[in-house]
C-alpha atoms as a PDB file:
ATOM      1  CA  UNK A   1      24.944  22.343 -20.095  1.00  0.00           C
ATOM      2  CA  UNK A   2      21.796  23.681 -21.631  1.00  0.00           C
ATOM      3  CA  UNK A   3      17.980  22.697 -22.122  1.00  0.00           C
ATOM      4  CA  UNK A   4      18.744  21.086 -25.425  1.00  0.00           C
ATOM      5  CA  UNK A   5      21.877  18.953 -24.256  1.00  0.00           C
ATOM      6  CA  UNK A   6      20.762  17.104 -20.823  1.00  0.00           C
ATOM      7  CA  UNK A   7      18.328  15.304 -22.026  1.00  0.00           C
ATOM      8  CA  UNK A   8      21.398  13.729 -24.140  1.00  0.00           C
ATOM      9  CA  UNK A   9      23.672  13.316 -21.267  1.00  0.00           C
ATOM     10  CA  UNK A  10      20.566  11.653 -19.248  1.00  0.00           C
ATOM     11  CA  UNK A  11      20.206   9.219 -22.153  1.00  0.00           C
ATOM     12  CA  UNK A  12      23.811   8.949 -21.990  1.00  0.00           C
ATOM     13  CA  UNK A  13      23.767   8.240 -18.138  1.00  0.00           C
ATOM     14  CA  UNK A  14      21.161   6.093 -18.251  1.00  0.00           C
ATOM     15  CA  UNK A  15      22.443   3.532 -20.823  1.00  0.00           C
ATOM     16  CA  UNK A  16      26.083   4.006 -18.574  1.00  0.00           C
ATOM     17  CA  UNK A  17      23.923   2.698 -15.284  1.00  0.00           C
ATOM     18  CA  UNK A  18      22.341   0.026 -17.088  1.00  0.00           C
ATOM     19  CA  UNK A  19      26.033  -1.092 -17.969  1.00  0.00           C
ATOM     20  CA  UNK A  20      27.304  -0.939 -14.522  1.00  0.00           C
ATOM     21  CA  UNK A  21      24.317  -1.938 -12.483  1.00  0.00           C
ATOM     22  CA  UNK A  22      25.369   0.232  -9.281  1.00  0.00           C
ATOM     23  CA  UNK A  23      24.792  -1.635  -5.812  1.00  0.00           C
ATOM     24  CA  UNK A  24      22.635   1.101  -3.922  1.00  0.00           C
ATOM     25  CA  UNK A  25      21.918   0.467  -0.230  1.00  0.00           C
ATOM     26  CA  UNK A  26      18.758   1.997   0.679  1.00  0.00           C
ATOM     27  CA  UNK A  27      18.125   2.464   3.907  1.00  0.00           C
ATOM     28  CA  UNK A  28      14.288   3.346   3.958  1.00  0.00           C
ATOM     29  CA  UNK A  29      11.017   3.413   5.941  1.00  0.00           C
ATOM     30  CA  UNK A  30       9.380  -0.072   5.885  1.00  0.00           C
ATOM     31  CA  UNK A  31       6.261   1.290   4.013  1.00  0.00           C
ATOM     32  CA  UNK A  32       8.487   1.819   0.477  1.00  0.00           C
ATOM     33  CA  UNK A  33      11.339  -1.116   0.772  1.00  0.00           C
ATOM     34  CA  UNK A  34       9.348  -3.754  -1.404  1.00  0.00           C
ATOM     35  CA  UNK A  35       8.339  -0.865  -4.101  1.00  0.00           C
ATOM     36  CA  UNK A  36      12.025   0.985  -4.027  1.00  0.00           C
ATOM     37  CA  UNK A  37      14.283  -2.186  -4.672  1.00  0.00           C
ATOM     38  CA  UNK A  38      11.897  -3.451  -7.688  1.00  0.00           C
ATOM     39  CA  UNK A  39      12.258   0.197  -8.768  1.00  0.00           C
ATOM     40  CA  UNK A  40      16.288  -0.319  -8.760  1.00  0.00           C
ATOM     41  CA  UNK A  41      15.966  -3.759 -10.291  1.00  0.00           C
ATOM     42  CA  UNK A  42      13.866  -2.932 -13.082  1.00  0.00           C
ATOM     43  CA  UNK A  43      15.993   0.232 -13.886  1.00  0.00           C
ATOM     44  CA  UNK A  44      18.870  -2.114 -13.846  1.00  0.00           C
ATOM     45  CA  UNK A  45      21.011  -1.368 -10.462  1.00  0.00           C
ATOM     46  CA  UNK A  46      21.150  -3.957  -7.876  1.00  0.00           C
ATOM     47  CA  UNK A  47      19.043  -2.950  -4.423  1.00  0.00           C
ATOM     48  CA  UNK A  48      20.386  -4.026  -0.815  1.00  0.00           C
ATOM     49  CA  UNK A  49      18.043  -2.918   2.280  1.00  0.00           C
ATOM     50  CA  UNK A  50      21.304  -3.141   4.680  1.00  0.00           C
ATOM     51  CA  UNK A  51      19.873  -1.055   7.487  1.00  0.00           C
ATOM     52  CA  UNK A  52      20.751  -2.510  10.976  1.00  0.00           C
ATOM     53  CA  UNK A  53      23.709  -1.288  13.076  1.00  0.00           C
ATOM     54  CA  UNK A  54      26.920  -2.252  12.556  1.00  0.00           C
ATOM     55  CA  UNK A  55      26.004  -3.719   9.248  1.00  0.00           C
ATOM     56  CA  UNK A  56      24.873  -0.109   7.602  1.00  0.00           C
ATOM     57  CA  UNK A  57      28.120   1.631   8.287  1.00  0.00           C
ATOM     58  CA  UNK A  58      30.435  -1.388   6.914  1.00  0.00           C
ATOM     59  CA  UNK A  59      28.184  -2.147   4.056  1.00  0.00           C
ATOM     60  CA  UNK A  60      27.832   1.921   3.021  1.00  0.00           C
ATOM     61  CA  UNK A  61      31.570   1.514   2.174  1.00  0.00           C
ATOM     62  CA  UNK A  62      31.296  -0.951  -0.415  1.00  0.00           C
ATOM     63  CA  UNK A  63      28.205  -0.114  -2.001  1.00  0.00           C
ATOM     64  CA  UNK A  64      28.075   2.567  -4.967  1.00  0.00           C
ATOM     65  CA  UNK A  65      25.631   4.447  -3.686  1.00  0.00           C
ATOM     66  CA  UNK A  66      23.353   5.154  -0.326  1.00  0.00           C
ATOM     67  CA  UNK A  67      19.519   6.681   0.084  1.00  0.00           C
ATOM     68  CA  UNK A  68      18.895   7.023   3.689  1.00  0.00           C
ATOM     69  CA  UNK A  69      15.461   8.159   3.851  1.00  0.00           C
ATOM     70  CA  UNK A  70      13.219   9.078   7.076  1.00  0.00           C
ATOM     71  CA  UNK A  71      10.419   7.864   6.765  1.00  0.00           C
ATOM     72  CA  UNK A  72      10.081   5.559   9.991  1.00  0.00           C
ATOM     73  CA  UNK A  73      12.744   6.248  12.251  1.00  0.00           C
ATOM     74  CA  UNK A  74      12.969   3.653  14.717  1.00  0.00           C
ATOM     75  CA  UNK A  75      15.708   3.374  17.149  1.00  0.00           C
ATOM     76  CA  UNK A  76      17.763   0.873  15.482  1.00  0.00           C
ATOM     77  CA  UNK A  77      17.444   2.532  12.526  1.00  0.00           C
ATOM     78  CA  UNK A  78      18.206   5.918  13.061  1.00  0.00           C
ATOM     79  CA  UNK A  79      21.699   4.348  14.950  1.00  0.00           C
ATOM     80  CA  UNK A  80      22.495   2.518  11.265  1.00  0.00           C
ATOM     81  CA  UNK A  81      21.565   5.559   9.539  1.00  0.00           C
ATOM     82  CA  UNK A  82      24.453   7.625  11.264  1.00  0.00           C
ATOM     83  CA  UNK A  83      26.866   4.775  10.805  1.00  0.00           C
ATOM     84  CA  UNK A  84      26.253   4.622   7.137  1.00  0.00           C
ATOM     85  CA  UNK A  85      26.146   8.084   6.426  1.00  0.00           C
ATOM     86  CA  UNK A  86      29.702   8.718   8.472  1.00  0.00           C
ATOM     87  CA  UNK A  87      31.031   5.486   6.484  1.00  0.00           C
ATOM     88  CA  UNK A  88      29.903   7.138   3.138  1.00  0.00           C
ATOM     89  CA  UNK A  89      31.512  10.537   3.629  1.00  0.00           C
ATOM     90  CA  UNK A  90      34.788   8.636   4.965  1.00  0.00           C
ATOM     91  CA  UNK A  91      34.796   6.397   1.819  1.00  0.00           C
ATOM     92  CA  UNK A  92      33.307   8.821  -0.772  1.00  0.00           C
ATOM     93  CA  UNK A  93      29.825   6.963  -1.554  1.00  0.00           C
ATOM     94  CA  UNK A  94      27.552   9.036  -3.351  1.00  0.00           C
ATOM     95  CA  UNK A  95      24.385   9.508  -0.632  1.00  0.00           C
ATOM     96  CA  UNK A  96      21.214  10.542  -0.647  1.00  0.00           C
ATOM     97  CA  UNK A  97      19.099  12.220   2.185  1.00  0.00           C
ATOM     98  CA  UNK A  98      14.981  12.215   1.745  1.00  0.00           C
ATOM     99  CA  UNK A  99      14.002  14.015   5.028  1.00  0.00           C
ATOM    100  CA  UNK A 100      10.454  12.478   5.036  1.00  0.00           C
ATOM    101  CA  UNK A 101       8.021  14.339   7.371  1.00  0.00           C
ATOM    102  CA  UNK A 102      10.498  16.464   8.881  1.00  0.00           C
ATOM    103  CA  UNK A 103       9.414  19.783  10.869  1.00  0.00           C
ATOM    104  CA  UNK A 104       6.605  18.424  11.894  1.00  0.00           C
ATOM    105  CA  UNK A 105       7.854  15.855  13.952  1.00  0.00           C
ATOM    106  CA  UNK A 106      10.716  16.059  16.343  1.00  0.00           C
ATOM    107  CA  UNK A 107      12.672  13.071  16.270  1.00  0.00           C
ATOM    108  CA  UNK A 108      13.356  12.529  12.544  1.00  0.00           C
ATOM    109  CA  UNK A 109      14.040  16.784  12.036  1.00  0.00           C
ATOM    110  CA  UNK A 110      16.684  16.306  14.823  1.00  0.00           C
ATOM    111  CA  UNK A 111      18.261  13.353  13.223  1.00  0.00           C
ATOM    112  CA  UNK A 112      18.018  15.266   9.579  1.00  0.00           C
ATOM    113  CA  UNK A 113      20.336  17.797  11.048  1.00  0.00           C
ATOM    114  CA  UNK A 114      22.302  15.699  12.315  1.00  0.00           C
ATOM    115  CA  UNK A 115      22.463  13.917   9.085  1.00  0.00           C
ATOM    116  CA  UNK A 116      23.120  17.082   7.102  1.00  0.00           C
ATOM    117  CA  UNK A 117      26.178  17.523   9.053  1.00  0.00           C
ATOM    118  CA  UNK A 118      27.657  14.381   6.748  1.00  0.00           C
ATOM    119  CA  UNK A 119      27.218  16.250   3.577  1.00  0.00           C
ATOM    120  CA  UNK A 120      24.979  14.407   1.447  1.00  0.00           C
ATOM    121  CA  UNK A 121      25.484  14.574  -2.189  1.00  0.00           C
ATOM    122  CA  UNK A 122      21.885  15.552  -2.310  1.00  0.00           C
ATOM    123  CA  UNK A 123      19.047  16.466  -0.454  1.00  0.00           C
ATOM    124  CA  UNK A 124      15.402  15.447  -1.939  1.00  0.00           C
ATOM    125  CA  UNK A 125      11.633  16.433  -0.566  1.00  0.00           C
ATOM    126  CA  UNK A 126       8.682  18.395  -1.298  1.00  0.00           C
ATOM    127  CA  UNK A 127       8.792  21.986  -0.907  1.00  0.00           C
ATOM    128  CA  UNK A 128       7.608  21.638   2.741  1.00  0.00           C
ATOM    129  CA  UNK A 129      10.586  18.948   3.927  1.00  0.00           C
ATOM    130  CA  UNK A 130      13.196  21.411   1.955  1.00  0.00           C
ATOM    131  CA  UNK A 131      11.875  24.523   4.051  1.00  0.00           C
ATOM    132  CA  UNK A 132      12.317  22.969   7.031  1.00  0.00           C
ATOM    133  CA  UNK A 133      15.749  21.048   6.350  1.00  0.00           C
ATOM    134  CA  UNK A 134      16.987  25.039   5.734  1.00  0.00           C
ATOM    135  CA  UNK A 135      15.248  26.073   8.884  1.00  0.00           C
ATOM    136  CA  UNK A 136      12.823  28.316   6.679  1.00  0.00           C
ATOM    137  CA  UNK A 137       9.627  26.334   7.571  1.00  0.00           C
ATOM    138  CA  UNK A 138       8.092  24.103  10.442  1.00  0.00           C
ATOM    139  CA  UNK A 139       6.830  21.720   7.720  1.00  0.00           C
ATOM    140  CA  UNK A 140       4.133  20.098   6.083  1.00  0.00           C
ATOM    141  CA  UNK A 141       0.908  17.723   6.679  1.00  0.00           C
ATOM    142  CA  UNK A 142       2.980  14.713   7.060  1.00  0.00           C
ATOM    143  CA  UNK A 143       4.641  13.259   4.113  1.00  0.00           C
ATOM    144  CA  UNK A 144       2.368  15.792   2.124  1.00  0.00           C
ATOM    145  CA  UNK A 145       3.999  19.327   1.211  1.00  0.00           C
ATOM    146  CA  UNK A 146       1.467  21.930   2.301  1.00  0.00           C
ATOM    147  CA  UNK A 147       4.035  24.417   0.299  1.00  0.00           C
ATOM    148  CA  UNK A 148       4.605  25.089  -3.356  1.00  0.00           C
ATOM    149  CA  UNK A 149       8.253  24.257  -5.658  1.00  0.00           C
ATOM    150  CA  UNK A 150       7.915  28.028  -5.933  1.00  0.00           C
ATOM    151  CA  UNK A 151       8.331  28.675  -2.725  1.00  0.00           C
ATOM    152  CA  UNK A 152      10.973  26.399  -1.476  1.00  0.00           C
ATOM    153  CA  UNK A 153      13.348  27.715  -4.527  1.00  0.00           C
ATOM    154  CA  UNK A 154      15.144  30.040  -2.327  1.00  0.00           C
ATOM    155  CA  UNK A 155      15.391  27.858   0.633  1.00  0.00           C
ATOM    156  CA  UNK A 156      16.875  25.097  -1.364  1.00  0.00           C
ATOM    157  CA  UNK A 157      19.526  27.177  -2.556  1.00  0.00           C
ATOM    158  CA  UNK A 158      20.796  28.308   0.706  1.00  0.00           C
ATOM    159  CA  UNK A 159      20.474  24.725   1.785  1.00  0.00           C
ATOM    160  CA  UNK A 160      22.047  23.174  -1.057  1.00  0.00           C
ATOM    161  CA  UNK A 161      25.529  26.195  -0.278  1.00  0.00           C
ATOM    162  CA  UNK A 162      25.387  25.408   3.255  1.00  0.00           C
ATOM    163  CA  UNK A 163      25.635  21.518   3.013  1.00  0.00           C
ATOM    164  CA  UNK A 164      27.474  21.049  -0.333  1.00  0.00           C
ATOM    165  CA  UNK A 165      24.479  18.888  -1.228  1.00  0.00           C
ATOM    166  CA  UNK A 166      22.570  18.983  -4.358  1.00  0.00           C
ATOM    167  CA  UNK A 167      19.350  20.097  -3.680  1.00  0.00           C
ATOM    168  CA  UNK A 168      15.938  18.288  -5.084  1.00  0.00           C
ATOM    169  CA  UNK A 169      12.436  19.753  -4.897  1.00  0.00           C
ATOM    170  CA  UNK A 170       9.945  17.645  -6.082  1.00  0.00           C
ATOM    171  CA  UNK A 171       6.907  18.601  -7.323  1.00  0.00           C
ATOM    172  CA  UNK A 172       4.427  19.452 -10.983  1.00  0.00           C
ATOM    173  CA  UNK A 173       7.836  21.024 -11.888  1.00  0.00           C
ATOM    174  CA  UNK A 174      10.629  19.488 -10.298  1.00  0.00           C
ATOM    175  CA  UNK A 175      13.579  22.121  -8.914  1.00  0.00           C
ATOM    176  CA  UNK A 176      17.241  20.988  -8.603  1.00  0.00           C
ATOM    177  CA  UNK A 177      19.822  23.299  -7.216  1.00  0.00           C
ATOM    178  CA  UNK A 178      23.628  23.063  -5.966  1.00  0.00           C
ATOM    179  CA  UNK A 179      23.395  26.726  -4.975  1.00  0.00           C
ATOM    180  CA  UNK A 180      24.465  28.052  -7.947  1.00  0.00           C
ATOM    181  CA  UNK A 181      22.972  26.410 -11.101  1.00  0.00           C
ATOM    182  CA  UNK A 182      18.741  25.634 -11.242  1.00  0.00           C
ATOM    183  CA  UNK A 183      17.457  23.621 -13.627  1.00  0.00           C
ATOM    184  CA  UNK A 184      13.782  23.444 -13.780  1.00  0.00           C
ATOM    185  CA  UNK A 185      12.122  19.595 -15.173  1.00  0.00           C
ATOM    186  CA  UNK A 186       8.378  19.506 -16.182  1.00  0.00           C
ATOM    187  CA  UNK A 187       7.792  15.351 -16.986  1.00  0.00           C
ATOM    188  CA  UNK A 188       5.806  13.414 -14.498  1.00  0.00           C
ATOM    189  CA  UNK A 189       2.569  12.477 -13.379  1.00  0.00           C
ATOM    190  CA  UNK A 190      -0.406  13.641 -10.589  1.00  0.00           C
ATOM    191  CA  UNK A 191      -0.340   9.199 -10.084  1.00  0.00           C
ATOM    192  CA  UNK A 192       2.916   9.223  -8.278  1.00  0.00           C
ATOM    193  CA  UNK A 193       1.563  10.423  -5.849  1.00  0.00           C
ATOM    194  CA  UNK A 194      -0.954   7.950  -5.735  1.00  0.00           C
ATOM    195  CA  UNK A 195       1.315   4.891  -5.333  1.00  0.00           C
ATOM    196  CA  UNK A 196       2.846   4.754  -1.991  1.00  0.00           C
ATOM    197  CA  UNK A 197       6.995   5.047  -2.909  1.00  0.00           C
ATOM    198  CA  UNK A 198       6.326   7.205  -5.673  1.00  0.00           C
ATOM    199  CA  UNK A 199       8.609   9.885  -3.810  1.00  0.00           C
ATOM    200  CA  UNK A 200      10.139   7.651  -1.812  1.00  0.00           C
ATOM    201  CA  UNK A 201      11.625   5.439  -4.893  1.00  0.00           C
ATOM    202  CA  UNK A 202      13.105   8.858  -6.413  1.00  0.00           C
ATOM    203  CA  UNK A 203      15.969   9.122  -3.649  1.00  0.00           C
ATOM    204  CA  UNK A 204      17.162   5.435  -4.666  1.00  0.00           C
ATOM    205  CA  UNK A 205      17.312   6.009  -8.266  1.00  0.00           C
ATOM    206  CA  UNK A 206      19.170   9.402  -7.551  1.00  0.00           C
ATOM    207  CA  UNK A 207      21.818   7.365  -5.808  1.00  0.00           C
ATOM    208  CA  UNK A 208      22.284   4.855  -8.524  1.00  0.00           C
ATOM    209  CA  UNK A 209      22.793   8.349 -10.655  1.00  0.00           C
ATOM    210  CA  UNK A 210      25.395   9.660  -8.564  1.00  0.00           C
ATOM    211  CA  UNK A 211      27.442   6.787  -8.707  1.00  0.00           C
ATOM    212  CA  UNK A 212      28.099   7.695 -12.284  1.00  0.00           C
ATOM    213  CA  UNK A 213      29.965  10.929 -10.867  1.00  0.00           C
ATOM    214  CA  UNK A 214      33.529  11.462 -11.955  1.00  0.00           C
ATOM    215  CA  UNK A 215      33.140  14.532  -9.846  1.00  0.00           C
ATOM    216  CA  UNK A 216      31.121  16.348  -7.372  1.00  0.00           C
ATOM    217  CA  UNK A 217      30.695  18.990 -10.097  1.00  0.00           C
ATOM    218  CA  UNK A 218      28.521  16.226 -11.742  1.00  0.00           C
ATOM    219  CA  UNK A 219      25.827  15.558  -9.156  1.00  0.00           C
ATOM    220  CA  UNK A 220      23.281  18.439 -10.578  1.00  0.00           C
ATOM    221  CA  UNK A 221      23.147  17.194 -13.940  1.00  0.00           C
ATOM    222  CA  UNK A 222      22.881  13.529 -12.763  1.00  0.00           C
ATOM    223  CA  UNK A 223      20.671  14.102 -10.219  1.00  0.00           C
ATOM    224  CA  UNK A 224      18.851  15.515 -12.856  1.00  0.00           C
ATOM    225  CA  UNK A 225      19.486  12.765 -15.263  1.00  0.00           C
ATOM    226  CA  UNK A 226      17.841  10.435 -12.206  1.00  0.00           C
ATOM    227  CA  UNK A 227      14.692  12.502 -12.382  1.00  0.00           C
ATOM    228  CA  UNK A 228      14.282  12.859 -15.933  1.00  0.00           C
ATOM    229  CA  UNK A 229      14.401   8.942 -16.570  1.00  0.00           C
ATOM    230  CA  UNK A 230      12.091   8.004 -13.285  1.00  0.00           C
ATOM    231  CA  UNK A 231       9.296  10.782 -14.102  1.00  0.00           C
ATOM    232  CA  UNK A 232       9.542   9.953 -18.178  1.00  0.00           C
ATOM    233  CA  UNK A 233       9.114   6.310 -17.297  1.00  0.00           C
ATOM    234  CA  UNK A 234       5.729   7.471 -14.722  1.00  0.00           C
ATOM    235  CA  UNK A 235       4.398   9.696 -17.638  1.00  0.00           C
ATOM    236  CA  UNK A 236       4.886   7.072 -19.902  1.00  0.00           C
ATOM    237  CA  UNK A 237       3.316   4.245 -17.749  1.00  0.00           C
ATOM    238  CA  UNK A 238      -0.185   6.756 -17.080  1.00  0.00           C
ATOM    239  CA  UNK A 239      -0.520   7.133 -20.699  1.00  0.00           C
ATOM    240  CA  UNK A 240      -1.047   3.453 -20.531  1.00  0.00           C
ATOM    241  CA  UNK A 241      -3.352   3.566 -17.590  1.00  0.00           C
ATOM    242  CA  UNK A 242      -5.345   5.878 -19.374  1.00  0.00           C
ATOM    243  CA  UNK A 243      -5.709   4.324 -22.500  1.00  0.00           C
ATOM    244  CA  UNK A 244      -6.774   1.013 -20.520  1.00  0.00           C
ATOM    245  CA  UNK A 245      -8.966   3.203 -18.477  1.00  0.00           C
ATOM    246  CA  UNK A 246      -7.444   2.025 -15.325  1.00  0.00           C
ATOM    247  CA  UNK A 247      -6.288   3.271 -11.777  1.00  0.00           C
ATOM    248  CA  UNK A 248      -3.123   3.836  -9.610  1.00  0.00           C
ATOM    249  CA  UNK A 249      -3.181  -0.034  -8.349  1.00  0.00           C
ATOM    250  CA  UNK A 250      -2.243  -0.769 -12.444  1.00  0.00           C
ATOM    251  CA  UNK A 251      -0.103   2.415 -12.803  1.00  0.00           C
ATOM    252  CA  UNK A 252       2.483   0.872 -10.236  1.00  0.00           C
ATOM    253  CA  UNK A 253       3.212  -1.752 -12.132  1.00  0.00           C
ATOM    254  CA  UNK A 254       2.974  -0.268 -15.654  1.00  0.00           C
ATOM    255  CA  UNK A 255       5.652   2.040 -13.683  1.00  0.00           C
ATOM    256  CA  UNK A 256       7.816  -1.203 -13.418  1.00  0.00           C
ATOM    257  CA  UNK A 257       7.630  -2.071 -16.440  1.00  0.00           C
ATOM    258  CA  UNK A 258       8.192   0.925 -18.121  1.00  0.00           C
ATOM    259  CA  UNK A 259      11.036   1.681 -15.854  1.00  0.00           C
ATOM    260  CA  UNK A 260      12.557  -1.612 -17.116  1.00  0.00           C
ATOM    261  CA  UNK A 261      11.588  -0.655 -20.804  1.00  0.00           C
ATOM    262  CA  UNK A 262      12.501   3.093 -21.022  1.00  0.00           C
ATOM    263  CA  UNK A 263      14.791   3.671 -23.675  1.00  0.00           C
ATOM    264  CA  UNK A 264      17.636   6.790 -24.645  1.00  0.00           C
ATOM    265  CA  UNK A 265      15.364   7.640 -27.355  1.00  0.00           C
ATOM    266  CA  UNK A 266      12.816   7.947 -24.720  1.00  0.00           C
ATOM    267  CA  UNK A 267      14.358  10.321 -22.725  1.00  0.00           C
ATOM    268  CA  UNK A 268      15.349  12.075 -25.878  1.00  0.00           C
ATOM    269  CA  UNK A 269      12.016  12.429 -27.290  1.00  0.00           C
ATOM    270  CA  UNK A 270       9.900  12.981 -23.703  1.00  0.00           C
ATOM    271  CA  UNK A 271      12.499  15.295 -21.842  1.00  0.00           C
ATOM    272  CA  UNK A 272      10.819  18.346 -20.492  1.00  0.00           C
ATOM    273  CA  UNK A 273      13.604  21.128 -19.457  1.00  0.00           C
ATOM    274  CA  UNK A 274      11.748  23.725 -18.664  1.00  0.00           C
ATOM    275  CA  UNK A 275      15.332  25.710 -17.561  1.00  0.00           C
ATOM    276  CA  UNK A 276      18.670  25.546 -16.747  1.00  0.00           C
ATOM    277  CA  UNK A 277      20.085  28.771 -15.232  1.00  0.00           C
ATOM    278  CA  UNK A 278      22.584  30.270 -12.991  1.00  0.00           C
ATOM    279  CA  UNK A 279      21.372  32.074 -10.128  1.00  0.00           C
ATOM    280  CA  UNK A 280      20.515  35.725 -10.646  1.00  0.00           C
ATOM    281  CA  UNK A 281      21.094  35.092 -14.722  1.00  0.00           C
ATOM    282  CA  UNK A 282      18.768  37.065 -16.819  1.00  0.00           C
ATOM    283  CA  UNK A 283      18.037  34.248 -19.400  1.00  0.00           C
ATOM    284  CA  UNK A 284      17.472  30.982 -18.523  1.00  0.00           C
ATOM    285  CA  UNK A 285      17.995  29.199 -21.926  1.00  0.00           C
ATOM    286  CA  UNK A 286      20.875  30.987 -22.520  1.00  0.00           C
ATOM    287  CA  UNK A 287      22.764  30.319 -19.040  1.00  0.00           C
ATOM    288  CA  UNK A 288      25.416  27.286 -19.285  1.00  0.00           C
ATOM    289  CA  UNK A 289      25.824  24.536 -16.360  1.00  0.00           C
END
């Protein structure tokens, strides 16, 4: 795959979702639920916040895809994460792990490794989460990255050949790795991170990608697929904001909407590949996925 031909196959994957409406559990931290399932709704998959003990595990079986995401680890949560993420690598469900806040705090970086043990399909944070999911940082200021994409590249690529797991970085240019390809995305917008699930939201959508996989030689390019539509749809929706001369409070919604409204020719038109590469390649236009 090249710069010029995944935007085509995330047009392609996005009008495949719509047609199949994946059922994607999310298991998330109580701040995001609300925001993350309208997020799956308006994209067109089908949101289910199963996320209490033995309900996760059965449920993770059935569904087509699972974010389990950190944020607020309580007890009874953290028990329903490790059911569903053992029931997901038993029954092959695409998964997602956002390691929200990990590092700096003890209980949910203990549970991440634990977690990572389960082989996610993929793995997605900000540059200071990914450094200390590969034990190459003690993280950031909470849920914000105190560390750049740049400098997180090399720890996501040992992470993403030691778990199997696609790695996500996210960030003004987004960095996706399985250890061997990169592929570097430039779309998005300074307001996501303005809205509270703006990061949060991506890990969902990512599942509801995955579950498109024939193959778990397809999770790069539809993880990537999953981050081209959600950051096209947030540069789309501040383009709005701006125009109406309004704030991040609008920008959520316009976000909705947009998400619900995005098109293939969108993604077509408003894809940003900065690169696609293999690692230690010399040219990164030139390098095939």
């Amino acid at each position: 795959m090249s710069p010029e031909s995944l935007p085509a196959f995330a047009a392609q994957a996005l009008t495949l979702l719509r047609a199949r409406a994946p059922l994607v559990q999310s298991i998330t931290n109580t701040v995001v639920a609300n925001f993350t399932a309208n997020v799956l709704l308006a994209l067109g998959a089908a949101p289910a916040m199963v996320d209490i003990p033995r309900e996760a595990g059965p449920f993770a079986r059935m569904a087509s895809g699972l974010l389990i995401n950190l944020g607020t680890p309580v007890p009874s949560q953290a028990e329903a994460v490790m059911e569903a993420a053992c029931a997901a690598a038993e029954a092959g469900t695409p998964w997602v792990l956002d390691p929200v806040a990990i590092g700096s705090l003890p209980v949910r970086t203990a549970l991440a490794a634990q977690l990572l043990q389960q082989r996610p399909s993929a793995v997605r944070g900000n540059a200071s989460e990914i450094l200390a999911a590969a034990g190459c940082g003690a993280g950031g200021r909470g849920v914000d990255a105190t560390a750049s994409v740049a400098q997180a590249e090399q720890a996501a690529m040992q992470l993403a050949s030691a778990s199997g797991a696609v790695v996500a970085v996210s960030g003004p240019v987004d960095f996706l790795t399985d250890g061997q390809r990169q592929i570097r995305l430039a779309n998005g917008t300074p307001l996501l991170t303005k809205v509270t699930g703006g990061g949060c939201a991506l890990g969902s959508v990512m599942a509801a990608f995955l579950s498109l996989a024939n193959s778990r030689a397809e999770h790069l390019p539809l993880a990537a697929a999953a981050v081209l539509v959600y950051t096209i749809a947030a540069e789309m929706a501040a383009e709005q904001v701006a125009r109406q001369q309004q704030g991040p409070g609008s920008f959520a919604v316009q976000f909705i909407d947009r998400l619900a409204l995005i098109t293939a020719h969108d993604v077509l038109t408003h894809a940003q590949v900065q690169s696609i590469e293999r690692a230690g390649a010399a040219s990164a236009t030139s390098s095939v996925v």
